[in-house]
C-alpha atoms as a PDB file:
ATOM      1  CA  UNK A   1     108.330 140.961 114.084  1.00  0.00           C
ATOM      2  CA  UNK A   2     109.925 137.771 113.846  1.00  0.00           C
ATOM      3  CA  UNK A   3     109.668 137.634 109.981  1.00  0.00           C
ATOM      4  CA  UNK A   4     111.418 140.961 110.332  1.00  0.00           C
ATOM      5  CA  UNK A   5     114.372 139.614 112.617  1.00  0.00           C
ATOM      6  CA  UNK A   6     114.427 136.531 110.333  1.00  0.00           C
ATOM      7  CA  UNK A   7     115.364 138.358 107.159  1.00  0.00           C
ATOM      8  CA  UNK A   8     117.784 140.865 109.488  1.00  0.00           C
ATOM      9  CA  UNK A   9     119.657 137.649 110.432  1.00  0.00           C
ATOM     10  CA  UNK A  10     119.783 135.934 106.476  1.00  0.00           C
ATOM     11  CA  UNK A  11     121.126 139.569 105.636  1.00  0.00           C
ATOM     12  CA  UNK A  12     123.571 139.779 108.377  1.00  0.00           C
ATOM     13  CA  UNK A  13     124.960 136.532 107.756  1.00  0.00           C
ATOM     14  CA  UNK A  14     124.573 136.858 104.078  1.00  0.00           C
ATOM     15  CA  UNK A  15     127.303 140.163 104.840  1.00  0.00           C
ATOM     16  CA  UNK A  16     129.307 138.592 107.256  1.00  0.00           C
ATOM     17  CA  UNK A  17     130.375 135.682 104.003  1.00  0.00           C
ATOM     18  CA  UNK A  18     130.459 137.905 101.656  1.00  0.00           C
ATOM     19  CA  UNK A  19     132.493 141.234 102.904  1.00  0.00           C
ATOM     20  CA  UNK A  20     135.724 139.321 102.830  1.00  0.00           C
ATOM     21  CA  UNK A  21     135.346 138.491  98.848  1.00  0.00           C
ATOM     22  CA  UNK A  22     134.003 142.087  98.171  1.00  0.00           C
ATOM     23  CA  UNK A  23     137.237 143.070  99.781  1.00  0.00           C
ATOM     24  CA  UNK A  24     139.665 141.221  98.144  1.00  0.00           C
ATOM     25  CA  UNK A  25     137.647 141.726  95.082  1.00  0.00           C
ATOM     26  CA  UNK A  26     138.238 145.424  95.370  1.00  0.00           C
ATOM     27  CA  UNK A  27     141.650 145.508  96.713  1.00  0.00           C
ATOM     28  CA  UNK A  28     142.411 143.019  93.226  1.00  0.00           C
ATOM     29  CA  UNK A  29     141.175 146.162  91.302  1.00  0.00           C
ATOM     30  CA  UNK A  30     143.420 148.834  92.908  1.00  0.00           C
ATOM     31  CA  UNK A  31     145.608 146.479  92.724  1.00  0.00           C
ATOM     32  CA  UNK A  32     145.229 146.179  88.924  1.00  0.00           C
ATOM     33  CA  UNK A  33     145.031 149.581  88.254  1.00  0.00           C
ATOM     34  CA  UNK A  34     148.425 150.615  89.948  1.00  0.00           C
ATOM     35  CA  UNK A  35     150.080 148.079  87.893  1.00  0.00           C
ATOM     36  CA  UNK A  36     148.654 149.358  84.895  1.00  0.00           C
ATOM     37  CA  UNK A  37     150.107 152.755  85.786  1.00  0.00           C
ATOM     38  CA  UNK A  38     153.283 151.543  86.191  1.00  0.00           C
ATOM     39  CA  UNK A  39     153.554 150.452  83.044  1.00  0.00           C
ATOM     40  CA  UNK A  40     151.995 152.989  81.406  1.00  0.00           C
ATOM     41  CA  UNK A  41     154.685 155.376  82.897  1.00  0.00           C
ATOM     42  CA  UNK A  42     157.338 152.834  82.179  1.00  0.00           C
ATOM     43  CA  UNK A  43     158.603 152.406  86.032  1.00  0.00           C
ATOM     44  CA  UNK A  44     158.111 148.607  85.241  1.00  0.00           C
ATOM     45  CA  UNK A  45     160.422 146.574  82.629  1.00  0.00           C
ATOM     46  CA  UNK A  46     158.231 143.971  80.867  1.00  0.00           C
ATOM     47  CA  UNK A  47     158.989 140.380  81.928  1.00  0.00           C
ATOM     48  CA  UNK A  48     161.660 139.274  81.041  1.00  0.00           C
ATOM     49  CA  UNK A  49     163.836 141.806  80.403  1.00  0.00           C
ATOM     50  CA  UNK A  50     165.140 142.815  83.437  1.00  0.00           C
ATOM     51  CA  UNK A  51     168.969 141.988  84.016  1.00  0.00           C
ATOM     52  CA  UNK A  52     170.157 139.840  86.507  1.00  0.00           C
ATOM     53  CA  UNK A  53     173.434 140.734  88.392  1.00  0.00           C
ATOM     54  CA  UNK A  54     175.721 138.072  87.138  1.00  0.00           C
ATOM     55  CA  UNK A  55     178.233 136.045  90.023  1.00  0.00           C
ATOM     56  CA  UNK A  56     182.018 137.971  89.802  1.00  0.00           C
ATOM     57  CA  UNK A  57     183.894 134.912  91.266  1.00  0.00           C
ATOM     58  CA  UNK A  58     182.989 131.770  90.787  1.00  0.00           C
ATOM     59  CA  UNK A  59     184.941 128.322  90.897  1.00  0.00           C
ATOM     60  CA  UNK A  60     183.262 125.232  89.745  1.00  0.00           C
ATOM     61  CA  UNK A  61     183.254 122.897  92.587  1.00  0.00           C
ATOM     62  CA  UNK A  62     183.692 119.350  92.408  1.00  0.00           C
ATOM     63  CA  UNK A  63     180.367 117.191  92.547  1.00  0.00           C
ATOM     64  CA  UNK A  64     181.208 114.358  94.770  1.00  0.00           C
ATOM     65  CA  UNK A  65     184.344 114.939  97.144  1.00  0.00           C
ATOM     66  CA  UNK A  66     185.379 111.460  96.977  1.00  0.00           C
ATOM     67  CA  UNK A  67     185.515 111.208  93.374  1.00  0.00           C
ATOM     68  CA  UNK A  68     189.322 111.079  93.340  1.00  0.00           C
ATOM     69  CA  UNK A  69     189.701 109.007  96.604  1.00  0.00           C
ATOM     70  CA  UNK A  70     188.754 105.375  94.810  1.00  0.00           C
ATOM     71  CA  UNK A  71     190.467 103.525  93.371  1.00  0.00           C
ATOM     72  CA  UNK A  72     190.633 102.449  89.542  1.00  0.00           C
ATOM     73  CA  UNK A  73     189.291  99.438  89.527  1.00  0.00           C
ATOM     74  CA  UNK A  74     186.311  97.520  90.769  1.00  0.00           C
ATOM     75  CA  UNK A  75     184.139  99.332  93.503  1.00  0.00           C
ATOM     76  CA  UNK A  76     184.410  97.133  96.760  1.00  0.00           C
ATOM     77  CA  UNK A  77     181.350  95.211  97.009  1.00  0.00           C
ATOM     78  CA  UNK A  78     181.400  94.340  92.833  1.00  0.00           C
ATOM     79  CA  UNK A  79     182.527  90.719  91.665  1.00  0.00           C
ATOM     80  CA  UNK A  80     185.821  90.717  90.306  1.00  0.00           C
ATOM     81  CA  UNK A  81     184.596  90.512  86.623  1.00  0.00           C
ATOM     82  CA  UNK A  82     181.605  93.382  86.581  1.00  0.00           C
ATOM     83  CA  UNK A  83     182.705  96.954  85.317  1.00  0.00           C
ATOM     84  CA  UNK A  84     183.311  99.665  87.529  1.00  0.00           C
ATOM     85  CA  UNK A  85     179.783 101.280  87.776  1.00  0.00           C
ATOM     86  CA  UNK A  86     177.806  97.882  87.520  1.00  0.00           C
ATOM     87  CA  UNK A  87     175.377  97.399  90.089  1.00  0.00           C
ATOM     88  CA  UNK A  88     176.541  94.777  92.580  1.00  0.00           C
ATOM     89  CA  UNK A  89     174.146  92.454  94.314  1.00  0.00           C
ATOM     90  CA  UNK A  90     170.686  91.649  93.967  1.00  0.00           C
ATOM     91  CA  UNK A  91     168.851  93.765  95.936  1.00  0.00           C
ATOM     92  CA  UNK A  92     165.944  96.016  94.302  1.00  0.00           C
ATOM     93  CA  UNK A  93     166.281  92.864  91.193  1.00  0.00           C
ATOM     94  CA  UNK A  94     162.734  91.490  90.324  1.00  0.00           C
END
């Protein structure tokens, strides 16, 4: 009897792992096959060629806010003989 209830417990544990693959595996098959239906009856546009809505009204904004707020020449913290977008400083310098 115990051999019995052994194997009944390796079987029952055995199901209890592998019922939620089976599942998926089968619900991956319908899945699959109403796909392939929907193609076959051309409710589905291949990939790729479905058209986007394109944006009525739009008005390129500008990327930094402060871009026209500085001035022309050097940016504060630069010596007075480095270009306006040279690094100032050392730090981050190896």
């Amino acid at each position: 009897m115990n051999t019995f209830l052994d194997y009944l417990v390796v079987l029952a544990v055995a199901a209890f792992l592998l019922a939620p693959a089976l599942y998926g595996a089968l619900r991956e098959r319908r899945l699959d096959r109403q796909i392939r239906a929907a193609h076959a009856s051309g409710a589905v546009a291949a990939p790729g060629t479905a058209k986007r809505p394109r944006p009525t009204s739009w008005s390129p904004k500008s990327i930094s806010p402060w871009a026209g707020t500085l001035s022309r020449g050097a940016p504060s913290g630069a010596p007075s003989g480095a270009p306006s977008g040279a690094p100032s400083g050392g730090a981050g310098r190896t």
